[in-house]
PDB file of N, CA and C in Angstrom:
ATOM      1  N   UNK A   1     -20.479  17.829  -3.993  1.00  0.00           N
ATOM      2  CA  UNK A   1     -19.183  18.481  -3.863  1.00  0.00           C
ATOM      3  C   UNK A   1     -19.378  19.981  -3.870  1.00  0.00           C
ATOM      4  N   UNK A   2     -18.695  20.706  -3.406  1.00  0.00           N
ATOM      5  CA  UNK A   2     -18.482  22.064  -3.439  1.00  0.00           C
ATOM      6  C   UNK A   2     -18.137  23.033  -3.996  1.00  0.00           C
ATOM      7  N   UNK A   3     -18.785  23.574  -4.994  1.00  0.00           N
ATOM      8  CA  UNK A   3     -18.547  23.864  -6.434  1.00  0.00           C
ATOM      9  C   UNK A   3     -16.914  25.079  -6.157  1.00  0.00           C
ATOM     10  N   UNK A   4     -16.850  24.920  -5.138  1.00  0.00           N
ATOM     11  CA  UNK A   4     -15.465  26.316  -4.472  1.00  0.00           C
ATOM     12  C   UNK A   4     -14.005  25.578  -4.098  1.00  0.00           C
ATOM     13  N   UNK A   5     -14.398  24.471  -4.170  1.00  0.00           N
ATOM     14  CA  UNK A   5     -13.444  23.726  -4.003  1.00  0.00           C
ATOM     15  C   UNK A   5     -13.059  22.439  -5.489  1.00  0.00           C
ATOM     16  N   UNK A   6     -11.510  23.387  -5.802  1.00  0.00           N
ATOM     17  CA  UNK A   6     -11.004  22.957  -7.298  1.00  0.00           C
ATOM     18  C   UNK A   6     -10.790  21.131  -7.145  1.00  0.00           C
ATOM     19  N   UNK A   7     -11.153  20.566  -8.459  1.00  0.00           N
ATOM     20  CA  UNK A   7     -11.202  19.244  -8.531  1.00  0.00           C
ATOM     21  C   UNK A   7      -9.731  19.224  -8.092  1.00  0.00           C
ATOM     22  N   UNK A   8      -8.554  19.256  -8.584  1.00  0.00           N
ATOM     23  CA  UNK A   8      -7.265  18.975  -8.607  1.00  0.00           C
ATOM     24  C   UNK A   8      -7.331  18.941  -7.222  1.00  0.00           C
ATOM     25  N   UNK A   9      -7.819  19.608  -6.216  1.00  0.00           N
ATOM     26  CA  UNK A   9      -7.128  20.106  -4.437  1.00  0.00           C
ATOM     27  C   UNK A   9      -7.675  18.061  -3.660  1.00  0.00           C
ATOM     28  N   UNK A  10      -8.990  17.886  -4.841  1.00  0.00           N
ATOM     29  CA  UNK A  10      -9.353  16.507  -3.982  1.00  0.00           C
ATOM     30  C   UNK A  10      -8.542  15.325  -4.217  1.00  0.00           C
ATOM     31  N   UNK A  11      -8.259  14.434  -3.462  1.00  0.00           N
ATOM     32  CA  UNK A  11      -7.487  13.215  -4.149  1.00  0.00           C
ATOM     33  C   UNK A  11      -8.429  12.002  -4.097  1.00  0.00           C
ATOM     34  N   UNK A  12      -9.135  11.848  -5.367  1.00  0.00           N
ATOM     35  CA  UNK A  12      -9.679  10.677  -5.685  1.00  0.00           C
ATOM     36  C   UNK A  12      -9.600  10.834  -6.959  1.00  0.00           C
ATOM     37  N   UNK A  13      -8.849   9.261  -7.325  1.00  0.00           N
ATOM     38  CA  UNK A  13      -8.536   8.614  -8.634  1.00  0.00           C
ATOM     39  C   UNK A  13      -8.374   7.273  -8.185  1.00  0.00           C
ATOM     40  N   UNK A  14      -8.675   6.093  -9.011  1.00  0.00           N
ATOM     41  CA  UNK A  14      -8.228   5.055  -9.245  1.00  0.00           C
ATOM     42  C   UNK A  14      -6.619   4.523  -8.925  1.00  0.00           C
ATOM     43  N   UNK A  15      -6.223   3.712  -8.079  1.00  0.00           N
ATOM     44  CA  UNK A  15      -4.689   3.518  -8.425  1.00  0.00           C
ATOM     45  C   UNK A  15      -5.086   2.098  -8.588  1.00  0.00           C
ATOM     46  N   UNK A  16      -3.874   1.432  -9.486  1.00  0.00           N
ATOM     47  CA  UNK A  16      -4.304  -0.057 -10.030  1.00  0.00           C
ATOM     48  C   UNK A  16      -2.862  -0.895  -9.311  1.00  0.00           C
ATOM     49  N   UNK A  17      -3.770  -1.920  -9.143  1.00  0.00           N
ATOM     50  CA  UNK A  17      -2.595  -3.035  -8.427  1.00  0.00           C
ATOM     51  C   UNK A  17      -2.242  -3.429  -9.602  1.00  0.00           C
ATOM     52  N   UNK A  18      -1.105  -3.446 -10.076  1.00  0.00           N
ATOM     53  CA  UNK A  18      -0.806  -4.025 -11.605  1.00  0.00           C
ATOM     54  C   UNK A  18      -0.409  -5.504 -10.866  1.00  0.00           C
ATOM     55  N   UNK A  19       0.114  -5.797 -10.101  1.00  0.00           N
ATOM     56  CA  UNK A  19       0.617  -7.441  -9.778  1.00  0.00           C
ATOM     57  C   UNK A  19      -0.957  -8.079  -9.619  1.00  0.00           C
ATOM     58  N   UNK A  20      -1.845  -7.444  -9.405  1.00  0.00           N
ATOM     59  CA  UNK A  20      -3.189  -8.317  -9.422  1.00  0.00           C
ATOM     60  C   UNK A  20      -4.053  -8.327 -10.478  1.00  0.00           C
ATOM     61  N   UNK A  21      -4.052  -7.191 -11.525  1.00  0.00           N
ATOM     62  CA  UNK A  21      -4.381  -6.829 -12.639  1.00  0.00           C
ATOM     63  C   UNK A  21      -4.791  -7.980 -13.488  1.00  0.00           C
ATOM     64  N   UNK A  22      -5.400  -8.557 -14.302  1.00  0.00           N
ATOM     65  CA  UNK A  22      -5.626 -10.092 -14.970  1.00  0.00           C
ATOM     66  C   UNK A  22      -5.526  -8.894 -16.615  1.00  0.00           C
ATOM     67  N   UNK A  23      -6.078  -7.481 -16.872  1.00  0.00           N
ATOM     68  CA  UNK A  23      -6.190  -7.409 -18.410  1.00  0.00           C
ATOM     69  C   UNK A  23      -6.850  -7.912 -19.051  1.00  0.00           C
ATOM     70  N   UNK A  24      -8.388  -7.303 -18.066  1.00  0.00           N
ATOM     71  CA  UNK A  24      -9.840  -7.992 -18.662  1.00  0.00           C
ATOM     72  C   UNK A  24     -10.537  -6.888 -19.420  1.00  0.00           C
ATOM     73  N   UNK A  25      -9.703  -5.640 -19.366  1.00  0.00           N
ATOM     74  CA  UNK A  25     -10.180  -4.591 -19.687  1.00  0.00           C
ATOM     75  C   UNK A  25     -11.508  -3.814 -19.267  1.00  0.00           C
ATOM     76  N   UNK A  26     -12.214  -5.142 -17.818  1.00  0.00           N
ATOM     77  CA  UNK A  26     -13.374  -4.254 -17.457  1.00  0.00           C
ATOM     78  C   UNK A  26     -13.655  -3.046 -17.392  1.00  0.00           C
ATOM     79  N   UNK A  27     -12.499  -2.031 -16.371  1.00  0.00           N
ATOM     80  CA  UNK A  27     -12.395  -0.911 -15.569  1.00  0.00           C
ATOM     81  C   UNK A  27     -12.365   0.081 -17.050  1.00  0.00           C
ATOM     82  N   UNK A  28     -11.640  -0.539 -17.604  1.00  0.00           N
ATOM     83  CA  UNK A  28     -11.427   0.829 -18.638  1.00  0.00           C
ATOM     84  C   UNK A  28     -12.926   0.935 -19.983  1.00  0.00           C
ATOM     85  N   UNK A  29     -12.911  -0.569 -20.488  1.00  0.00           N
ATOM     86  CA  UNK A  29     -14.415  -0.665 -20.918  1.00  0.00           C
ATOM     87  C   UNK A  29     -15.353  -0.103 -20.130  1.00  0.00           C
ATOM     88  N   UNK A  30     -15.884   0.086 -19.129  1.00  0.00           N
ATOM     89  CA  UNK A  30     -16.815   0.290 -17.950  1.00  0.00           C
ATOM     90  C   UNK A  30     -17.237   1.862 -18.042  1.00  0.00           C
ATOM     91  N   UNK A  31     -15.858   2.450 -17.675  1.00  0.00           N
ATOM     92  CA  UNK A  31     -15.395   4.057 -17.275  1.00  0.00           C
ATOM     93  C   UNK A  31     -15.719   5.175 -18.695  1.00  0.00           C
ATOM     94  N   UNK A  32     -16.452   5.923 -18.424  1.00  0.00           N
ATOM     95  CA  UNK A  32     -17.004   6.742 -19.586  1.00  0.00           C
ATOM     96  C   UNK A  32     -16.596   8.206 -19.914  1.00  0.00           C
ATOM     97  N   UNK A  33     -15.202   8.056 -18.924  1.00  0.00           N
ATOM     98  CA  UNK A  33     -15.377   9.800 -18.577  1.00  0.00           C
ATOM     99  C   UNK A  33     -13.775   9.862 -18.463  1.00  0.00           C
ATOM    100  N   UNK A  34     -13.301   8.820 -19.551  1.00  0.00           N
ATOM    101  CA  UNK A  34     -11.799   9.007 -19.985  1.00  0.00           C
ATOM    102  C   UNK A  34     -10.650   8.858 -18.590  1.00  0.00           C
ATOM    103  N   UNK A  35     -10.869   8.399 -17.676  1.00  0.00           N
ATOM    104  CA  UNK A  35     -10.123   8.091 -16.767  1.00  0.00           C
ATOM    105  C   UNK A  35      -8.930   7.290 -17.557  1.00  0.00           C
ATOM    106  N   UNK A  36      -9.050   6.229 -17.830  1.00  0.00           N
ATOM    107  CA  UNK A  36      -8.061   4.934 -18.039  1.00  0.00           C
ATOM    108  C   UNK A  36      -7.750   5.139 -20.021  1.00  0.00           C
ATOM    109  N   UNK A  37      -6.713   4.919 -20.195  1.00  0.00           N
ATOM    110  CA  UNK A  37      -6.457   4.655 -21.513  1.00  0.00           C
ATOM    111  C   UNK A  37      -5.658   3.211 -21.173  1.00  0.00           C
ATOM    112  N   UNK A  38      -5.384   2.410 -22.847  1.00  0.00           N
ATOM    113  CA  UNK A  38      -4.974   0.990 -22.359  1.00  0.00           C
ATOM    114  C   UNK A  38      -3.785   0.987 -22.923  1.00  0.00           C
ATOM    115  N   UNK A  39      -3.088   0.330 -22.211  1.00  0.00           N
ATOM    116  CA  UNK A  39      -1.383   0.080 -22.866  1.00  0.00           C
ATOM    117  C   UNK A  39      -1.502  -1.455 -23.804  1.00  0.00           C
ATOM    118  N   UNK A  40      -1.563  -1.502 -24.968  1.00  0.00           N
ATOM    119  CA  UNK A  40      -1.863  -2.547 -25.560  1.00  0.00           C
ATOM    120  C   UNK A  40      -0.260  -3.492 -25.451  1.00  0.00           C
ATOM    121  N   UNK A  41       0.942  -2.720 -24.941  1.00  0.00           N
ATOM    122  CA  UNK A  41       1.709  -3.731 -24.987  1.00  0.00           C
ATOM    123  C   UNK A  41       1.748  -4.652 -23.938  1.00  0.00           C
ATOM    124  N   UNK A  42       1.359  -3.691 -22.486  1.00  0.00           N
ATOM    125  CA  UNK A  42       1.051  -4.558 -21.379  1.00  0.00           C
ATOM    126  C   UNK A  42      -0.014  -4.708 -21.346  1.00  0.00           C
ATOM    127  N   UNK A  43      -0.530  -4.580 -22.182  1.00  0.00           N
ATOM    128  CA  UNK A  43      -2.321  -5.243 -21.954  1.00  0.00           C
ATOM    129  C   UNK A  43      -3.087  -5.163 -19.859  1.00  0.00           C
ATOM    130  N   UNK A  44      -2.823  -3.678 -20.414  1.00  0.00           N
ATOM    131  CA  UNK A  44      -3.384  -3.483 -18.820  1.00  0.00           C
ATOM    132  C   UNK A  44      -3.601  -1.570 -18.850  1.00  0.00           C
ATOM    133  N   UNK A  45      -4.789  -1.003 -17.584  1.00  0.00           N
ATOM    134  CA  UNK A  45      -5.527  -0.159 -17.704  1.00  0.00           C
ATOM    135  C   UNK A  45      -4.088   0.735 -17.195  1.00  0.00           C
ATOM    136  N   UNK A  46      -3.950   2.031 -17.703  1.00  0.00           N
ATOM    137  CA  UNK A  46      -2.846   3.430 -16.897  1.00  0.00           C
ATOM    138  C   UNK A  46      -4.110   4.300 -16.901  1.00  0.00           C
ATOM    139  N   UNK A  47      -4.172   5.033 -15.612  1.00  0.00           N
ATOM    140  CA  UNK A  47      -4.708   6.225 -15.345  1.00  0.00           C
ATOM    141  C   UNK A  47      -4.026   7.513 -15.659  1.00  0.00           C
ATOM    142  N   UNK A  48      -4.316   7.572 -16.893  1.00  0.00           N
ATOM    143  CA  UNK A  48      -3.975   8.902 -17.933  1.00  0.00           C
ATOM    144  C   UNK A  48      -4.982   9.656 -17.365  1.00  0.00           C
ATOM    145  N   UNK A  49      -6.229  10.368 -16.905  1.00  0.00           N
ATOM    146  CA  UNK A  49      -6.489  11.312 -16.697  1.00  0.00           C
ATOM    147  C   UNK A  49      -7.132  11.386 -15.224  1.00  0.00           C
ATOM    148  N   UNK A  50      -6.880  11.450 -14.101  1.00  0.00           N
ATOM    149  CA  UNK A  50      -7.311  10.831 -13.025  1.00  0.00           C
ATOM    150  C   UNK A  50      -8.506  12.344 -12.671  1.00  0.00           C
ATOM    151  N   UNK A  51      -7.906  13.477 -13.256  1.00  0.00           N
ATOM    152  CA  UNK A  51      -9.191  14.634 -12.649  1.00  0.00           C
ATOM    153  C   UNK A  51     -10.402  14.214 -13.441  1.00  0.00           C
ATOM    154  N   UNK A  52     -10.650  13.463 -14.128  1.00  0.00           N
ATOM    155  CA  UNK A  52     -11.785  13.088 -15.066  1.00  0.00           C
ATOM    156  C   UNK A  52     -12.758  12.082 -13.919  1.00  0.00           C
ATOM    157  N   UNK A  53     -11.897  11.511 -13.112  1.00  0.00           N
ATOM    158  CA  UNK A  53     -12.654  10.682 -12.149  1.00  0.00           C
ATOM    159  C   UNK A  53     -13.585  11.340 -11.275  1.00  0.00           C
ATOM    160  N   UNK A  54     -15.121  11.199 -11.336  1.00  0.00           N
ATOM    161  CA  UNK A  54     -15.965  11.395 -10.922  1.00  0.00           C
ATOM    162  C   UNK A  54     -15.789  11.015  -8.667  1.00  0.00           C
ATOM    163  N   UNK A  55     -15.949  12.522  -8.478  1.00  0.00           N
ATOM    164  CA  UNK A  55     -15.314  12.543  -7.127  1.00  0.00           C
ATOM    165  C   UNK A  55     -16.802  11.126  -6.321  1.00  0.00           C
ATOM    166  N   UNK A  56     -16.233  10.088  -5.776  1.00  0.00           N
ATOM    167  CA  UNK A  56     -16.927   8.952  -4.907  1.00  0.00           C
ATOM    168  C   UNK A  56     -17.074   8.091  -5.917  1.00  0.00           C
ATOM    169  N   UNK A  57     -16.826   8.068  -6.957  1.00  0.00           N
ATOM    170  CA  UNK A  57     -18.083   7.028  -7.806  1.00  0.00           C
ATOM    171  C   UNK A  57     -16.191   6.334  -7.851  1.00  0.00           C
ATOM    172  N   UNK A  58     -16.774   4.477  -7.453  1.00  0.00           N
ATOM    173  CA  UNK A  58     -15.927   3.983  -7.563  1.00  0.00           C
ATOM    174  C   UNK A  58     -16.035   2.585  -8.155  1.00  0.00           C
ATOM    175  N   UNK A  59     -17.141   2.916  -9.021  1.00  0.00           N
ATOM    176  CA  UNK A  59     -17.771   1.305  -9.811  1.00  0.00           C
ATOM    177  C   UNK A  59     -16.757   0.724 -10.435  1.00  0.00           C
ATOM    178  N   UNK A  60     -15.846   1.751 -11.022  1.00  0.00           N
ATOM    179  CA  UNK A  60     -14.781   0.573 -11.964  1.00  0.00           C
ATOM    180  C   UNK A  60     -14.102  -0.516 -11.363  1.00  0.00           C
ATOM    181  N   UNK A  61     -13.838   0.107  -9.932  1.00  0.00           N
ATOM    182  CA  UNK A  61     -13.455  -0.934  -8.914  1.00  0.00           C
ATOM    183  C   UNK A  61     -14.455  -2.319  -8.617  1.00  0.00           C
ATOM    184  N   UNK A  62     -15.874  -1.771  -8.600  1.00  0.00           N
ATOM    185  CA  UNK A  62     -16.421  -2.681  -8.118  1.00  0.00           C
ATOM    186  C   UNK A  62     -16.679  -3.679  -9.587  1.00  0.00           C
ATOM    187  N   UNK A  63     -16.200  -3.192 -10.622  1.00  0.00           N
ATOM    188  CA  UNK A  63     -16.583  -3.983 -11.886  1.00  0.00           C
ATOM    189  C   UNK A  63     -15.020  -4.879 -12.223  1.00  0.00           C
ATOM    190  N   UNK A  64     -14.343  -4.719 -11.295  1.00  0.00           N
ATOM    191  CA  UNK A  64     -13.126  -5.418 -11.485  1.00  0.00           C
ATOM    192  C   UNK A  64     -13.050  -6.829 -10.780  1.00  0.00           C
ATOM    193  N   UNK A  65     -12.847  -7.929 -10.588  1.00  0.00           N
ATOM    194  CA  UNK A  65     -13.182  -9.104 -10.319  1.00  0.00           C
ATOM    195  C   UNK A  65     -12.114  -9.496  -9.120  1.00  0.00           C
ATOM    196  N   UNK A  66     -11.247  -9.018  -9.774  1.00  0.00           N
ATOM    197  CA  UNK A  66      -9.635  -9.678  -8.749  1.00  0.00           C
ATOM    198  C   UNK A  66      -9.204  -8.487  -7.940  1.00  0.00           C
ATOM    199  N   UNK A  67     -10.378  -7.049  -7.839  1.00  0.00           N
ATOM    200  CA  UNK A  67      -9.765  -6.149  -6.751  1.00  0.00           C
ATOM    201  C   UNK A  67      -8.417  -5.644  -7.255  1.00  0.00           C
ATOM    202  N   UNK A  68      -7.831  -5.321  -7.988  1.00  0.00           N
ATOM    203  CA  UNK A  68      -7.301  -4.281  -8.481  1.00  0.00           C
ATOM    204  C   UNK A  68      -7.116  -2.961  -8.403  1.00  0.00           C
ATOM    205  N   UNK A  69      -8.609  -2.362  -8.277  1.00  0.00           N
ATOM    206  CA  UNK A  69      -8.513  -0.862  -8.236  1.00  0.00           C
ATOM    207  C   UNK A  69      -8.990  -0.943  -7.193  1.00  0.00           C
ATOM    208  N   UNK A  70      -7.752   0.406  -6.472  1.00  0.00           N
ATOM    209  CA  UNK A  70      -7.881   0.973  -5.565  1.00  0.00           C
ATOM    210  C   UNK A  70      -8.601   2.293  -5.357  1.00  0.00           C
ATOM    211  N   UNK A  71      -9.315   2.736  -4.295  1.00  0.00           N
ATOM    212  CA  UNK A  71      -9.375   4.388  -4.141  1.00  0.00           C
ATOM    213  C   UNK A  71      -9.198   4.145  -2.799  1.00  0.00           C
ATOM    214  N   UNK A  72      -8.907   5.734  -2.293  1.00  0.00           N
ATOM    215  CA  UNK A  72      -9.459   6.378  -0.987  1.00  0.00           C
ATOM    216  C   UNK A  72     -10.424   6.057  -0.488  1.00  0.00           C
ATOM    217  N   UNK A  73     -10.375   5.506   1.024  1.00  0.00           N
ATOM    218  CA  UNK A  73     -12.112   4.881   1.396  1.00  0.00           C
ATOM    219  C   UNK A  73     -12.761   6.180   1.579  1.00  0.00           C
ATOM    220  N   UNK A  74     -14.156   5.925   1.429  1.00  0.00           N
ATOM    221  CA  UNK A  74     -14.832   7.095   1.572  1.00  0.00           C
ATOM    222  C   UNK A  74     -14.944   7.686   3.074  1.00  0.00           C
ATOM    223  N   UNK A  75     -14.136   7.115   3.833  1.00  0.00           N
ATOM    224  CA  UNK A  75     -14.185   7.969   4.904  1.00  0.00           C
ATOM    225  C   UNK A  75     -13.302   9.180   5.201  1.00  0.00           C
ATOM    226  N   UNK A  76     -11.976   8.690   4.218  1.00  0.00           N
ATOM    227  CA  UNK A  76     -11.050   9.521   4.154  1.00  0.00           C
ATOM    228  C   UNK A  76     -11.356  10.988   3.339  1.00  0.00           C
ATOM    229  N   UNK A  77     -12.066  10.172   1.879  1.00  0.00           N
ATOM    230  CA  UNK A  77     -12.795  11.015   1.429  1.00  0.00           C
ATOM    231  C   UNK A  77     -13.442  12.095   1.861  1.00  0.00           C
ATOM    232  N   UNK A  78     -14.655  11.712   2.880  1.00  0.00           N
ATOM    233  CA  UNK A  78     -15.163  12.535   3.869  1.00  0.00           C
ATOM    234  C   UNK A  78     -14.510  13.398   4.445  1.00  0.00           C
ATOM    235  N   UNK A  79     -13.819  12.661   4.928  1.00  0.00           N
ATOM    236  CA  UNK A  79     -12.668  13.808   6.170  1.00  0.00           C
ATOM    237  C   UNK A  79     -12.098  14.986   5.233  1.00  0.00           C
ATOM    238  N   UNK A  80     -11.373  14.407   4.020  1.00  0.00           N
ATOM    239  CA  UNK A  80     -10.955  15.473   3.344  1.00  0.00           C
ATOM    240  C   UNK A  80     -11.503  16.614   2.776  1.00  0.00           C
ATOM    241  N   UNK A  81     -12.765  16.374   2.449  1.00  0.00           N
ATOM    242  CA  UNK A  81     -14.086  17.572   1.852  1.00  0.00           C
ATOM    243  C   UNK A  81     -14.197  18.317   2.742  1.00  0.00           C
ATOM    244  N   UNK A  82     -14.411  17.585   4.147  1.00  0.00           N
ATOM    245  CA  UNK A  82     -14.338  18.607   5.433  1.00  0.00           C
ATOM    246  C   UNK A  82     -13.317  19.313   5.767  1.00  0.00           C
ATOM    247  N   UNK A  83     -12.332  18.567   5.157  1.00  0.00           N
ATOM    248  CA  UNK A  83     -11.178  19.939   5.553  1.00  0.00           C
ATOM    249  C   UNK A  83     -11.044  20.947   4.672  1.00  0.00           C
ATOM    250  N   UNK A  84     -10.993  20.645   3.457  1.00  0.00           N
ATOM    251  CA  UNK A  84     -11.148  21.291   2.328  1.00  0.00           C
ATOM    252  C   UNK A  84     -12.019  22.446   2.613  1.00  0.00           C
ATOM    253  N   UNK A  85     -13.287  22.229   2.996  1.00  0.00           N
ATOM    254  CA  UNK A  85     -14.730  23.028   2.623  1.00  0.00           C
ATOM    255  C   UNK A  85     -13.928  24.140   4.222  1.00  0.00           C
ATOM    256  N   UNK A  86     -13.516  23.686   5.307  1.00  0.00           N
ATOM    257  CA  UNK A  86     -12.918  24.303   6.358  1.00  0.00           C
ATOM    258  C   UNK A  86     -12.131  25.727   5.905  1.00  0.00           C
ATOM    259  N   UNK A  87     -11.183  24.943   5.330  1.00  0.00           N
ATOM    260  CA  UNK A  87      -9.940  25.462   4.336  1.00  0.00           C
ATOM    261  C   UNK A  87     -10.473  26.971   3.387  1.00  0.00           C
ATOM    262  N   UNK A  88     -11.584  26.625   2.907  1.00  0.00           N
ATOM    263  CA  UNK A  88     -12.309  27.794   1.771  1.00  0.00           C
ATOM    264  C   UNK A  88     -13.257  28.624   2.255  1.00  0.00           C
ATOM    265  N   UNK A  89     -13.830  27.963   3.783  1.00  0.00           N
ATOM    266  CA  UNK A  89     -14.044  29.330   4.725  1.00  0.00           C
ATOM    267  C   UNK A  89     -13.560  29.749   5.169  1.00  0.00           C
ATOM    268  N   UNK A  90     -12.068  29.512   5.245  1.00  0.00           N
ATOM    269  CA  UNK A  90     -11.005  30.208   6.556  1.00  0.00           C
ATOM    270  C   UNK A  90     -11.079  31.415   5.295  1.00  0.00           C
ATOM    271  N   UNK A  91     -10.173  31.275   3.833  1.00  0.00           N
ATOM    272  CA  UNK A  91     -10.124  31.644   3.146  1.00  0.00           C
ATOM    273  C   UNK A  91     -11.173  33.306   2.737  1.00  0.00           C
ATOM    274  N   UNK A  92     -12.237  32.840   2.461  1.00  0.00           N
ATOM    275  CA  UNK A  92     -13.081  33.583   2.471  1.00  0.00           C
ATOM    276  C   UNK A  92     -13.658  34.424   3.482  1.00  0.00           C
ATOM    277  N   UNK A  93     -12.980  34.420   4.996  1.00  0.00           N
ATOM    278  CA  UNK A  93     -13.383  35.366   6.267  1.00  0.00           C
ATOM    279  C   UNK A  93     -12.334  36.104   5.944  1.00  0.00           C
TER     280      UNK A  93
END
């Protein structure tokens, strides 16, 4: 990533299918870097801090069984860094 380009400007975070959700607590057990806190009444993961999400890394998803978590495919991803990184040379001429 581009140390010139502010985490907040990227959009990657986790969004959770709660209708598919089972409340196995993988994603949030898994995740080390405070993304997810747990709602013990719905016994299911909220993305309380989504800039904490490590920009591409999308294991919690892949540690989820029933597909739940969502991200941005990484192509979009892509596209967006490129515009971004575009964006902070226009900036800087």
């Amino acid at each position: 990533m581009n140390p010139t380009i502010p985490r907040d400007k990227v959009n990657w975070q986790p969004t959770i299918n709660y209708d598919a959700c089972i409340g196995d607590r993988l994603c949030y057990d898994f995740c080390k870097n405070d993304v997810f806190i747990w709602d013990e009444d719905k016994q299911q993961p909220i993305v309380q801090n989504p800039l904490n999400c490590v920009i591409g890394c999308d294991s919690c998803a892949q540690q989820c069984p029933v597909e739940a978590i969502i991200f941005p495919s990484k192509d979009e991803l892509r596209a967006e860094l490129r515009r971004l990184r575009a964006e902070s040379q226009e900036v800087r001429a």
